[in-house]
PDB file of N, CA and C in Angstrom:
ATOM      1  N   UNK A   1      81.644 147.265  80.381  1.00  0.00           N
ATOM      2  CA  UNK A   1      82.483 146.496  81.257  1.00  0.00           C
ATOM      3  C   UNK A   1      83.772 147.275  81.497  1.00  0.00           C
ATOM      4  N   UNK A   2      84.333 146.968  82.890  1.00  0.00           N
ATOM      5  CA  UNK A   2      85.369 148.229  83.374  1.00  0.00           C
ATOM      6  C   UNK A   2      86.810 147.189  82.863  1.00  0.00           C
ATOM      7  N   UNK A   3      87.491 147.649  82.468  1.00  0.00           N
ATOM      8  CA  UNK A   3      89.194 147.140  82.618  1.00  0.00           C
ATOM      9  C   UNK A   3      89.615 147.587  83.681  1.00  0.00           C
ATOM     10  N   UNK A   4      90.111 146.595  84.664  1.00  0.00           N
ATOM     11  CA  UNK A   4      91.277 146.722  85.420  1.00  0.00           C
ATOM     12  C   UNK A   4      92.700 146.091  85.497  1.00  0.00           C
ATOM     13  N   UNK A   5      93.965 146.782  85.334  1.00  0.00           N
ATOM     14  CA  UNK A   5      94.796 146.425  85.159  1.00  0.00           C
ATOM     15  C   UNK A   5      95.712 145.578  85.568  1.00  0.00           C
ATOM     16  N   UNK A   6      96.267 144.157  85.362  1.00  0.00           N
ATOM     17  CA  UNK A   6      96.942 143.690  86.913  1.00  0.00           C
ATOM     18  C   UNK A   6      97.902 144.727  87.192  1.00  0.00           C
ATOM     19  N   UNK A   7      98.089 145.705  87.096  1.00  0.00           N
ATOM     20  CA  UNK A   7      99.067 146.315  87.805  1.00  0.00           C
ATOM     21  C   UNK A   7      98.548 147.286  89.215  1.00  0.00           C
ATOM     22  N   UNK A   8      97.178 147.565  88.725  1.00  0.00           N
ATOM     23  CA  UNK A   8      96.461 147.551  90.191  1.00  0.00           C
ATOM     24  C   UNK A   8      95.776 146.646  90.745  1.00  0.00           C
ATOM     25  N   UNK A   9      96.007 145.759  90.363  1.00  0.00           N
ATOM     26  CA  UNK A   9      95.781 144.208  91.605  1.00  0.00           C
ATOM     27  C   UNK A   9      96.457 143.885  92.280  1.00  0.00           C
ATOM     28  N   UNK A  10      98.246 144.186  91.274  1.00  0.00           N
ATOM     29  CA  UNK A  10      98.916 143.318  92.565  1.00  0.00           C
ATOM     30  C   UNK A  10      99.495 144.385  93.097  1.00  0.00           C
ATOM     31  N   UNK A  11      99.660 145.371  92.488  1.00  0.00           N
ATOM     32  CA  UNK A  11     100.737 146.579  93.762  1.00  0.00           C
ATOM     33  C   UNK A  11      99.617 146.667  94.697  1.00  0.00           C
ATOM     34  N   UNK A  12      98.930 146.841  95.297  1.00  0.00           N
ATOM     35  CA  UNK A  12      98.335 147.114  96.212  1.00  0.00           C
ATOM     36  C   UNK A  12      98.494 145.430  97.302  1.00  0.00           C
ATOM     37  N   UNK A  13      98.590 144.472  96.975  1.00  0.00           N
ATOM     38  CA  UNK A  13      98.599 143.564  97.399  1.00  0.00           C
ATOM     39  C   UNK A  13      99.993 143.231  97.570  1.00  0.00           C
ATOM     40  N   UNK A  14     101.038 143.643  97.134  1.00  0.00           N
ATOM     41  CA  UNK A  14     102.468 143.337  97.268  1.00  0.00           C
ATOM     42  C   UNK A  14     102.481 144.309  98.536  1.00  0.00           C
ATOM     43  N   UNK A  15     102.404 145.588  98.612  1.00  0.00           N
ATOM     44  CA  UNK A  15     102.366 146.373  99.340  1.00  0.00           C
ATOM     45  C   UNK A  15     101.608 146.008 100.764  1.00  0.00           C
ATOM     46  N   UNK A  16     100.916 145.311 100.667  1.00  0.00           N
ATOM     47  CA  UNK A  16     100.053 144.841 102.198  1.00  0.00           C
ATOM     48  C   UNK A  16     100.723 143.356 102.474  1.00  0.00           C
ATOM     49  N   UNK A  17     101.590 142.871 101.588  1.00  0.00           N
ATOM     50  CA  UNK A  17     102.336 142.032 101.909  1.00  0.00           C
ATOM     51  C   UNK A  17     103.482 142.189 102.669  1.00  0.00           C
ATOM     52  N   UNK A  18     104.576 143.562 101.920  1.00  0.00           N
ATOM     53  CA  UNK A  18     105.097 144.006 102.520  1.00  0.00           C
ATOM     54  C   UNK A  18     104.845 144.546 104.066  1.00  0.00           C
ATOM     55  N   UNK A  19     103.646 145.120 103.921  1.00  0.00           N
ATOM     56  CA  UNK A  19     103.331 145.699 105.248  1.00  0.00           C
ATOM     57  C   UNK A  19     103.223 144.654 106.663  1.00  0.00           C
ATOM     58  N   UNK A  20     102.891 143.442 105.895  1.00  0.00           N
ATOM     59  CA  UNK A  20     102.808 142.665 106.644  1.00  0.00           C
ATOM     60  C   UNK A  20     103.661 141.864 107.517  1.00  0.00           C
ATOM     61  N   UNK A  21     104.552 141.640 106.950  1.00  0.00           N
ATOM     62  CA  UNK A  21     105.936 140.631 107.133  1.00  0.00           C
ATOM     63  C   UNK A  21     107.375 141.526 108.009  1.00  0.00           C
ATOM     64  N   UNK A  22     107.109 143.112 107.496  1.00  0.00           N
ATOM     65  CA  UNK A  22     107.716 143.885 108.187  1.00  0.00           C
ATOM     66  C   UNK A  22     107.597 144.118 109.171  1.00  0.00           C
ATOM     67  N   UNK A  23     106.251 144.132 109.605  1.00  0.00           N
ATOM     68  CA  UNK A  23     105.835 144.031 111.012  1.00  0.00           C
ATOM     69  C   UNK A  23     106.607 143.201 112.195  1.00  0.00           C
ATOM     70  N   UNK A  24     106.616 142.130 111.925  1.00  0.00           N
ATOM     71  CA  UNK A  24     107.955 141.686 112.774  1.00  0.00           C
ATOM     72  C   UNK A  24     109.246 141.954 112.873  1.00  0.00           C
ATOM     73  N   UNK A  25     109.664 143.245 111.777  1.00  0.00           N
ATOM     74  CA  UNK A  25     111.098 142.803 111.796  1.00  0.00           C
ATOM     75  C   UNK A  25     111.381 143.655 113.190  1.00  0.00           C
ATOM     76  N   UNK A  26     113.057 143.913 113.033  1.00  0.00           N
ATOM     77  CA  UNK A  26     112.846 145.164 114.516  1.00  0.00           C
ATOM     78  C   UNK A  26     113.040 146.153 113.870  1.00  0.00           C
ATOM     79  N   UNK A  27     112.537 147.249 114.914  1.00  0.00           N
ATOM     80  CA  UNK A  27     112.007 148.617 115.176  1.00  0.00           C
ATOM     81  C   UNK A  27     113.353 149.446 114.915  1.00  0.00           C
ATOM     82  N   UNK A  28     114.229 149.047 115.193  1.00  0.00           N
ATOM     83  CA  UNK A  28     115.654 149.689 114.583  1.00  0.00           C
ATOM     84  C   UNK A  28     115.493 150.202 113.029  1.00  0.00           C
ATOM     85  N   UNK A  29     115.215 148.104 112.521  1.00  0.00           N
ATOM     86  CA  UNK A  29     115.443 149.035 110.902  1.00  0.00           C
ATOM     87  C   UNK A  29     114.624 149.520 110.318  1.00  0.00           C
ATOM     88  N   UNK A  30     113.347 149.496 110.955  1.00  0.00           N
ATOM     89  CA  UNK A  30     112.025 150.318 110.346  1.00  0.00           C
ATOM     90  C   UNK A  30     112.335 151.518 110.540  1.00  0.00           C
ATOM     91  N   UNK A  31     112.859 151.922 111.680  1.00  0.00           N
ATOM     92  CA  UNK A  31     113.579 153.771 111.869  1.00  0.00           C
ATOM     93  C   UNK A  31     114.376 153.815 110.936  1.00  0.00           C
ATOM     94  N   UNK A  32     115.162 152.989 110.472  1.00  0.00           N
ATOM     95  CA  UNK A  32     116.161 153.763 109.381  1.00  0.00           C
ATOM     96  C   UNK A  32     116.248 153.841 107.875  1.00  0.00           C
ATOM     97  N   UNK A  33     115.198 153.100 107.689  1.00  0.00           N
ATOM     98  CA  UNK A  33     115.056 153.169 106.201  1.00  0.00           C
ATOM     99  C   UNK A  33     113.665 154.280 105.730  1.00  0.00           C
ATOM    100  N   UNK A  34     113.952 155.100 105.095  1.00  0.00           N
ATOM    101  CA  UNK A  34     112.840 156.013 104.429  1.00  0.00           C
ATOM    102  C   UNK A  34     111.809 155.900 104.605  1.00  0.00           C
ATOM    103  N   UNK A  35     110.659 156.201 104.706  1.00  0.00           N
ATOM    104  CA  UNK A  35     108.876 155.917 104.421  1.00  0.00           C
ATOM    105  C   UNK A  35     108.713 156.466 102.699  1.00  0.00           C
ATOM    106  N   UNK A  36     108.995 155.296 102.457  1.00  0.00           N
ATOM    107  CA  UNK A  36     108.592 155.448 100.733  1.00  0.00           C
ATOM    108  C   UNK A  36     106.999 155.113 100.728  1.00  0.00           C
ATOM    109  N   UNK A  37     106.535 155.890  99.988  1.00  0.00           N
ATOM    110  CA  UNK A  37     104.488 155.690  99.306  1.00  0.00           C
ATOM    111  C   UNK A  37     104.567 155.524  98.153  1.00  0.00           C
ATOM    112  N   UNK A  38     104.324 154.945  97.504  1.00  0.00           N
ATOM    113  CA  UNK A  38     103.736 154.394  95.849  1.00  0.00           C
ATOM    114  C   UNK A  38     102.326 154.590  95.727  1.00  0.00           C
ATOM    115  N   UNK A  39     102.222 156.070  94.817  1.00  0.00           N
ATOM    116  CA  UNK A  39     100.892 155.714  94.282  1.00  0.00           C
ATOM    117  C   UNK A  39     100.877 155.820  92.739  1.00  0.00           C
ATOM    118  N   UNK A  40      99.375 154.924  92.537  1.00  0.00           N
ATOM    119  CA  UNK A  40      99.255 154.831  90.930  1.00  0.00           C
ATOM    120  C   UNK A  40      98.103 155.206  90.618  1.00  0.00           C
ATOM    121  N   UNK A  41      98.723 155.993  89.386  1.00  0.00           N
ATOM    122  CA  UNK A  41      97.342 156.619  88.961  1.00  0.00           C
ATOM    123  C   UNK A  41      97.272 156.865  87.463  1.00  0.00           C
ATOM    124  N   UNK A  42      96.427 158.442  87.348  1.00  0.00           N
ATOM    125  CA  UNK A  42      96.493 158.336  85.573  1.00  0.00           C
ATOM    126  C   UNK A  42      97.830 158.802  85.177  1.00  0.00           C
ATOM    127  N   UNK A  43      98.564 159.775  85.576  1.00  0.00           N
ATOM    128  CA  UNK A  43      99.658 160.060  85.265  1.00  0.00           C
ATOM    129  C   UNK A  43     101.121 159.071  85.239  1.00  0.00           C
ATOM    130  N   UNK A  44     100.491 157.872  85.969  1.00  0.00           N
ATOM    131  CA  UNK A  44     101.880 157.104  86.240  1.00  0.00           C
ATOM    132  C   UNK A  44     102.042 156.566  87.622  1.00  0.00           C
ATOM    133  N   UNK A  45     102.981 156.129  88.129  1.00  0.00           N
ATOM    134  CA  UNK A  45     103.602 156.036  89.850  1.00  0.00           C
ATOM    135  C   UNK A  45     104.545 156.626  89.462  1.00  0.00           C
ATOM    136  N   UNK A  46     104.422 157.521  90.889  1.00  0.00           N
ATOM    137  CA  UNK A  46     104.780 158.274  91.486  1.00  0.00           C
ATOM    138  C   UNK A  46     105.639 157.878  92.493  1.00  0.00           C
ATOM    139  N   UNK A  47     106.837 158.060  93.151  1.00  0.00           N
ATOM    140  CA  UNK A  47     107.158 157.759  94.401  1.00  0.00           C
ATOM    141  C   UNK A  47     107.695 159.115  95.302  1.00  0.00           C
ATOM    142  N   UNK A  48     107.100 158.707  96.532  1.00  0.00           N
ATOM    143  CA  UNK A  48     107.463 160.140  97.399  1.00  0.00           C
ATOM    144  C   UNK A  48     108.280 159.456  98.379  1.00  0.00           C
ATOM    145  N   UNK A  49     109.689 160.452  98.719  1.00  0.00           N
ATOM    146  CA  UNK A  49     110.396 159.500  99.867  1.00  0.00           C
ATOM    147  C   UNK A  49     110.796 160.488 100.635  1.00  0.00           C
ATOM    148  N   UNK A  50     110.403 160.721 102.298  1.00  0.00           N
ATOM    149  CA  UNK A  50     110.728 161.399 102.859  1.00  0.00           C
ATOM    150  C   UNK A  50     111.931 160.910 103.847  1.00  0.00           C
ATOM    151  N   UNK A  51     112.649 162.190 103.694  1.00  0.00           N
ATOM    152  CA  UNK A  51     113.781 162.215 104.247  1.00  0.00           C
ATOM    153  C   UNK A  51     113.456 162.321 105.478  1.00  0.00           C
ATOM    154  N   UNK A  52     114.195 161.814 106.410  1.00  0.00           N
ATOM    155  CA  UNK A  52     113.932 162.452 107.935  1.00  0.00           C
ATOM    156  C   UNK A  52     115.021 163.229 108.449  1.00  0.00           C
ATOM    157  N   UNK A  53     115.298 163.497 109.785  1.00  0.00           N
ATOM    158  CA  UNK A  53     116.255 164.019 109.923  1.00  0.00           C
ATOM    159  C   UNK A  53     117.104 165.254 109.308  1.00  0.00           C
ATOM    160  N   UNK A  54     116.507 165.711 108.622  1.00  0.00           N
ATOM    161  CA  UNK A  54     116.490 167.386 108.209  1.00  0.00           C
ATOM    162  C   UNK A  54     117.759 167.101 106.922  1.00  0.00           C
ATOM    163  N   UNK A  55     117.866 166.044 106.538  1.00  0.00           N
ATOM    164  CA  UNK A  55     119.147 165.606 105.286  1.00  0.00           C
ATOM    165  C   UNK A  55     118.137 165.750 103.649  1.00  0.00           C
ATOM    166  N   UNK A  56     118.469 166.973 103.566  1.00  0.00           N
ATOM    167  CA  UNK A  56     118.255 167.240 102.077  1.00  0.00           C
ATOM    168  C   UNK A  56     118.873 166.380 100.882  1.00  0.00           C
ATOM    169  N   UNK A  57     118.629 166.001 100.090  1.00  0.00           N
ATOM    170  CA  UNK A  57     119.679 165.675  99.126  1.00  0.00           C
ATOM    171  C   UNK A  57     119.742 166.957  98.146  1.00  0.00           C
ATOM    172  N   UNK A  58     121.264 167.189  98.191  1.00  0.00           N
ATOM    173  CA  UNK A  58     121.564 168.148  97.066  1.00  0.00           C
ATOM    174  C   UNK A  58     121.844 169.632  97.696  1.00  0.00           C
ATOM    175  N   UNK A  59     121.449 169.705  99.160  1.00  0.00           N
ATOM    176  CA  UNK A  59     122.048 170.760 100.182  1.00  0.00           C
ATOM    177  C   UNK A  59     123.406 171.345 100.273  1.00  0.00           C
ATOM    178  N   UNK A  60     123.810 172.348  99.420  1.00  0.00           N
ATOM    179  CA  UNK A  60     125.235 172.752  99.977  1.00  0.00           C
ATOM    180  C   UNK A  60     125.416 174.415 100.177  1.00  0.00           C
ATOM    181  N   UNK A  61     125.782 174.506 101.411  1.00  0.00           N
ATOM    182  CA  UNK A  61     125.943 175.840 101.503  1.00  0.00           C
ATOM    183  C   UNK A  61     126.504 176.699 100.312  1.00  0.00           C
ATOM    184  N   UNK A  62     126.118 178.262 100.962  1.00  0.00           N
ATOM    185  CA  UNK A  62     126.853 179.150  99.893  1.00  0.00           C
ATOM    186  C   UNK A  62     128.091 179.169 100.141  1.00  0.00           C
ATOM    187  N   UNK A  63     129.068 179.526  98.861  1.00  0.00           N
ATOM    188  CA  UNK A  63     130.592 179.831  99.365  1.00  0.00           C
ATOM    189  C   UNK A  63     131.126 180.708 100.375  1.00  0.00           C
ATOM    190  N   UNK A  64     130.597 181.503 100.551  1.00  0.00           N
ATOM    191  CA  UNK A  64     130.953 182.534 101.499  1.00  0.00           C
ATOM    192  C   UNK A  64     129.662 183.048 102.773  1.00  0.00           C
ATOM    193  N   UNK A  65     129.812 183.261 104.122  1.00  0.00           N
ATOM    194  CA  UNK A  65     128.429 183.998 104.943  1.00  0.00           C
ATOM    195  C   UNK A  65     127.844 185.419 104.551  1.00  0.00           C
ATOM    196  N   UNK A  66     127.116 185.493 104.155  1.00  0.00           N
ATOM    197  CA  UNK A  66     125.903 186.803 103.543  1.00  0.00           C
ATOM    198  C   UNK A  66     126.012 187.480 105.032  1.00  0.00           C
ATOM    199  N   UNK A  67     125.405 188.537 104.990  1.00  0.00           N
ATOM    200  CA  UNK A  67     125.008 189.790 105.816  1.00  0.00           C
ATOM    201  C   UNK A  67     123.299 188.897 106.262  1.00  0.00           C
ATOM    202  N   UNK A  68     122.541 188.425 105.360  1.00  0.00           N
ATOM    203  CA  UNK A  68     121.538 187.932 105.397  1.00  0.00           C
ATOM    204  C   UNK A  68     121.804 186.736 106.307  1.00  0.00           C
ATOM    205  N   UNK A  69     122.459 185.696 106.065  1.00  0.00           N
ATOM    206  CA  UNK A  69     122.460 184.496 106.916  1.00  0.00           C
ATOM    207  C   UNK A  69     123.593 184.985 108.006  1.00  0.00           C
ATOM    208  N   UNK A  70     124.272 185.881 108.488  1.00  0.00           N
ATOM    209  CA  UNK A  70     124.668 186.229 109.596  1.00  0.00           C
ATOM    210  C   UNK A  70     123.600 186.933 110.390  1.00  0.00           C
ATOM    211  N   UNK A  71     122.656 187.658 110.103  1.00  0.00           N
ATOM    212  CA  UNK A  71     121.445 188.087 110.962  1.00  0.00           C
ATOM    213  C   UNK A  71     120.625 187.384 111.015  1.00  0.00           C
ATOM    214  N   UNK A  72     120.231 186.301 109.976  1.00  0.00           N
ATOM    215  CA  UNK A  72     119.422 185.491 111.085  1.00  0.00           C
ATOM    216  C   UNK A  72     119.605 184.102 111.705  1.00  0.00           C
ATOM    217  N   UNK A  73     121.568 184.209 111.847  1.00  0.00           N
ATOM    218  CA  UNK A  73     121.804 183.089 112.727  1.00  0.00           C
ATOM    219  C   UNK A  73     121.819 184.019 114.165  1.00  0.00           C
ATOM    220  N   UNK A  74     122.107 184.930 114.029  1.00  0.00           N
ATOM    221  CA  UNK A  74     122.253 185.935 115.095  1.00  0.00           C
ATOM    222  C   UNK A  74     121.009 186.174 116.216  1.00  0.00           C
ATOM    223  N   UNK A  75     119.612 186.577 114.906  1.00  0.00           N
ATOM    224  CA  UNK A  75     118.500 186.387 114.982  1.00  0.00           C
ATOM    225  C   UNK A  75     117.864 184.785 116.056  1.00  0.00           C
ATOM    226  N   UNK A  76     118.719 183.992 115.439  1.00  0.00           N
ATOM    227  CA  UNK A  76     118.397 182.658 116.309  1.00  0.00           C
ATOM    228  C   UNK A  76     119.340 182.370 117.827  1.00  0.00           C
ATOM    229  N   UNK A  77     119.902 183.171 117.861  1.00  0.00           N
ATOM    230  CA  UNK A  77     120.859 183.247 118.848  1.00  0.00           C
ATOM    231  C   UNK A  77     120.386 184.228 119.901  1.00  0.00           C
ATOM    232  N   UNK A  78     119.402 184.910 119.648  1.00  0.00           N
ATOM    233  CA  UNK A  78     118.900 185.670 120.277  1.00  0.00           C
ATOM    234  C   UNK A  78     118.583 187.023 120.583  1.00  0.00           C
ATOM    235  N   UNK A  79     119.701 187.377 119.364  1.00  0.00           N
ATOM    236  CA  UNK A  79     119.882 189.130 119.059  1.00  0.00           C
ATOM    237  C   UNK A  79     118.195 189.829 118.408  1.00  0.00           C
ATOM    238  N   UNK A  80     117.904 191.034 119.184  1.00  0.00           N
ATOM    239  CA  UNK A  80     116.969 191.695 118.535  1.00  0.00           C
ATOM    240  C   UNK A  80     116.916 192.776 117.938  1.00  0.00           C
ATOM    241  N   UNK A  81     116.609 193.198 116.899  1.00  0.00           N
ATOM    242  CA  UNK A  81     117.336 194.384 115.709  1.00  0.00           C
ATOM    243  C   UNK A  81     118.655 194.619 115.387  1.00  0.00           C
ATOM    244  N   UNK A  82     119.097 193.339 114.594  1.00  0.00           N
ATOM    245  CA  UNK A  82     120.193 193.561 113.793  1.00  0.00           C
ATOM    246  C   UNK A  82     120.654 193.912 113.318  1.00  0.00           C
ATOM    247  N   UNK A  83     121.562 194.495 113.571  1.00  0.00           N
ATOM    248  CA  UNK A  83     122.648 195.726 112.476  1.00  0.00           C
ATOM    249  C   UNK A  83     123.697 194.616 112.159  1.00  0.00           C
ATOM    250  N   UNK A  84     124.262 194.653 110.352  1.00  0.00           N
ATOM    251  CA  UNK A  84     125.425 194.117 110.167  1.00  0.00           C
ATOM    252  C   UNK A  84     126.452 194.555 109.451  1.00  0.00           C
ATOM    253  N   UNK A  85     127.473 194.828 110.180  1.00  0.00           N
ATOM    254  CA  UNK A  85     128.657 195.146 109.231  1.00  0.00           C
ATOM    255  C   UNK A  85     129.690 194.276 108.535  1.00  0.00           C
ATOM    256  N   UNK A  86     129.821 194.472 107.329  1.00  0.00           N
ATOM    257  CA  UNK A  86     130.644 193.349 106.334  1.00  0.00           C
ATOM    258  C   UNK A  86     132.308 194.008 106.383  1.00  0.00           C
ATOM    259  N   UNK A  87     133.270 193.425 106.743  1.00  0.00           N
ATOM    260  CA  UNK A  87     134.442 193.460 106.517  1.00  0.00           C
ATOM    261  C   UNK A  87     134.762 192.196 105.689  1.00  0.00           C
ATOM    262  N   UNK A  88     136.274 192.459 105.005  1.00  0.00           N
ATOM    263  CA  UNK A  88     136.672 191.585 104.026  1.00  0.00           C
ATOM    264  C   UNK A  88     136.725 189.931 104.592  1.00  0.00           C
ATOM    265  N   UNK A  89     137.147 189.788 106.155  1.00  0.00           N
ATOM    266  CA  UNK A  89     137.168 188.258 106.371  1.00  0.00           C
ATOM    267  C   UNK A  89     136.114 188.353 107.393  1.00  0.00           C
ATOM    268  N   UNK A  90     135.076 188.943 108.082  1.00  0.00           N
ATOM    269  CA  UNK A  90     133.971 189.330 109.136  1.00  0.00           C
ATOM    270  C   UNK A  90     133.012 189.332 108.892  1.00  0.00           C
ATOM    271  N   UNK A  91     132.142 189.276 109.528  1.00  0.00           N
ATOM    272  CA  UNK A  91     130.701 189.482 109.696  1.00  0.00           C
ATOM    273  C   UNK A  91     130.383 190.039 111.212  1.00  0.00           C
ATOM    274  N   UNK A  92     130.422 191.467 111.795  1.00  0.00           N
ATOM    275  CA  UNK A  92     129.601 191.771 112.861  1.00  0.00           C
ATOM    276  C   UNK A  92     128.495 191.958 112.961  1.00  0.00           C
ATOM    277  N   UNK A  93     127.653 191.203 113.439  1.00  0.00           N
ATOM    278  CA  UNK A  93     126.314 191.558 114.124  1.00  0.00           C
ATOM    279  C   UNK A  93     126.042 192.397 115.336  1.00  0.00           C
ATOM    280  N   UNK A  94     125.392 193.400 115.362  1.00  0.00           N
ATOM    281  CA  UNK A  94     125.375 194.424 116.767  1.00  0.00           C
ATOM    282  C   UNK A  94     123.467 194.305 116.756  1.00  0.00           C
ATOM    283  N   UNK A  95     123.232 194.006 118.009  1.00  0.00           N
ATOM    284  CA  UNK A  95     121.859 194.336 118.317  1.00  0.00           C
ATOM    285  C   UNK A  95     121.657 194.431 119.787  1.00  0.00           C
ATOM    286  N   UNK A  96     120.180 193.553 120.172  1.00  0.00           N
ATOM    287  CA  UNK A  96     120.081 193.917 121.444  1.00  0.00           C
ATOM    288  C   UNK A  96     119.867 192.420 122.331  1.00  0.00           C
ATOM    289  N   UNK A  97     120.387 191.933 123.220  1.00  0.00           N
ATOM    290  CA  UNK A  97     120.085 190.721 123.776  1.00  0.00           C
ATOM    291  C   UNK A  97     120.023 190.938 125.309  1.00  0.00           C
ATOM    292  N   UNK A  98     118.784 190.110 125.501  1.00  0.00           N
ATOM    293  CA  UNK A  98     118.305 190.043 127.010  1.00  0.00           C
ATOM    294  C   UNK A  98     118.517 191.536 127.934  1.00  0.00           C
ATOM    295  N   UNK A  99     117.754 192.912 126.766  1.00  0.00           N
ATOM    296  CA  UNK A  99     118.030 193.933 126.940  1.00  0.00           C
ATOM    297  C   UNK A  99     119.468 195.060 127.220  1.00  0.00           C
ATOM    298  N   UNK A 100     120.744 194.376 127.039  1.00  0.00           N
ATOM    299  CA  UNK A 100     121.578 194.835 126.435  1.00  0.00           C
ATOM    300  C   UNK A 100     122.039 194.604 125.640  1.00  0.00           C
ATOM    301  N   UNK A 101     122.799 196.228 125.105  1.00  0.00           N
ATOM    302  CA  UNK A 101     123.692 195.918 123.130  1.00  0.00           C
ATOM    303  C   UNK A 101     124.820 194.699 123.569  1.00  0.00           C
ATOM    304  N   UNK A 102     124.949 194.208 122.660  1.00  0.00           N
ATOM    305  CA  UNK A 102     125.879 193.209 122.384  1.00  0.00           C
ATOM    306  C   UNK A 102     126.106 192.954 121.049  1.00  0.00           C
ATOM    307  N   UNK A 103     127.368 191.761 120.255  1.00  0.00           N
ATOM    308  CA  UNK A 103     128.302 192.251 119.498  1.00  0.00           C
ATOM    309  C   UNK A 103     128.242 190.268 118.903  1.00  0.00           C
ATOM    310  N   UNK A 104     128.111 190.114 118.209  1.00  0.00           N
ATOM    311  CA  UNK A 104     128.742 189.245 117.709  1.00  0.00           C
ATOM    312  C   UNK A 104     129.635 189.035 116.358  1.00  0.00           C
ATOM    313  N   UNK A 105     130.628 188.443 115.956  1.00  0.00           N
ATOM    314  CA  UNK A 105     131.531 188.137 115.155  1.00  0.00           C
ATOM    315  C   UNK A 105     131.384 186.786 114.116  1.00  0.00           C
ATOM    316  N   UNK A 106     130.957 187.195 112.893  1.00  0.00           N
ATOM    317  CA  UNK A 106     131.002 185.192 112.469  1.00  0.00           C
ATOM    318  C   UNK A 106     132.014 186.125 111.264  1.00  0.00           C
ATOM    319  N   UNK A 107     132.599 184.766 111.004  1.00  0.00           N
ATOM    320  CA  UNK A 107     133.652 183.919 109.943  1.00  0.00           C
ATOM    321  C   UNK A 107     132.986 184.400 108.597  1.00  0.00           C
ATOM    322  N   UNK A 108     133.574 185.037 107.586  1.00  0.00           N
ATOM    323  CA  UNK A 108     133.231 184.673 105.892  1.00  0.00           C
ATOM    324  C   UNK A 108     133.474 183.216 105.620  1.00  0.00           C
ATOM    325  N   UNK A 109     132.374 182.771 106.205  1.00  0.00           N
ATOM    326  CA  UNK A 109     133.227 180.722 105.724  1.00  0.00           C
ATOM    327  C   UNK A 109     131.829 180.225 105.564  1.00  0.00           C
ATOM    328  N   UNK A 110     131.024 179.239 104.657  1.00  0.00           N
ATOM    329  CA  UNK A 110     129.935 178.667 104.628  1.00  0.00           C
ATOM    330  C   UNK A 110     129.466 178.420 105.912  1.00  0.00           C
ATOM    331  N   UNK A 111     128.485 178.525 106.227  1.00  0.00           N
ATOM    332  CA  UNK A 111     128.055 178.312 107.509  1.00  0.00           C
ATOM    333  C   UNK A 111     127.731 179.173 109.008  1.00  0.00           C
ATOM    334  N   UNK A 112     128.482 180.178 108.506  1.00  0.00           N
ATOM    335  CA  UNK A 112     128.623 181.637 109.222  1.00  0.00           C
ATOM    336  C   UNK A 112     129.647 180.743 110.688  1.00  0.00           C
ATOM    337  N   UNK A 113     130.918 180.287 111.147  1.00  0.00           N
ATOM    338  CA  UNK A 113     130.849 180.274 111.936  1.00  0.00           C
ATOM    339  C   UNK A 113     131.274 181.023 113.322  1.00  0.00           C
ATOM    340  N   UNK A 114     130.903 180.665 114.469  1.00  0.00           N
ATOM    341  CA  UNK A 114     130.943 182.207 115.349  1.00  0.00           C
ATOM    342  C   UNK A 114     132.631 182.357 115.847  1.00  0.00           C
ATOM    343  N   UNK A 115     133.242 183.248 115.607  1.00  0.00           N
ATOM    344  CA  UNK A 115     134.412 183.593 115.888  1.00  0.00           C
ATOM    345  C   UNK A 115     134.259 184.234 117.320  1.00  0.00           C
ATOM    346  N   UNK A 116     133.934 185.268 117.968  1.00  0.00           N
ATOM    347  CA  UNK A 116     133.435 185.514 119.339  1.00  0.00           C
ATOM    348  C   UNK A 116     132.315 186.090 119.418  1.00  0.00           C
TER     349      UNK A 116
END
């Protein structure tokens, strides 16, 4: 004879309850609250909660812009074969865009930002 636990009787049934009743609410606050999943298993529950909107928790830039994240914001900006030179408060990027050299400038500041 099998054991089953009430704890998989009723989460699954709280959960289609939930599913249920939410259904009416509005569409606003269903966009703004998480898509949390509960599953249970042998290891335990689990919960997975996806973030939307590209908000990491625990995301913080580096203190200062790299040579690395100045070429490939540069890179996203449209420059092709990046050269970068590091000065003490600078970051120049020199490559090639929409087939001429061109020059860009970012900030030593988290975030690389573009000075000209």
């Amino acid at each position: 004879m099998s054991r089953i636990s009430l704890k998989r009787l009723v989460l699954p049934a709280v959960i289609g309850l939930a599913a249920a009743f939410s259904a009416g609410a509005p569409a606003s606050a269903a966009a703004i609250a998480p898509a949390v999943s509960v599953m249970s298993g042998v290891q335990g529950n689990v919960v997975q909660v996806d973030h939307r909107w590209g908000h990491r928790p625990g995301y913080r830039p580096g203190p200062a812009c790299t040579a690395n994240q100045a070429a490939r914001k540069a890179m996203r900006m449209g420059f092709r074969n990046p050269r970068v030179v590091v000065r003490r408060n600078v970051v120049r990027v020199n490559g090639w865009r929409r087939g001429f050299r061109s020059s860009v400038v970012f900030a030593r500041a988290p975030g690389c930002p573009t000075i000209r």
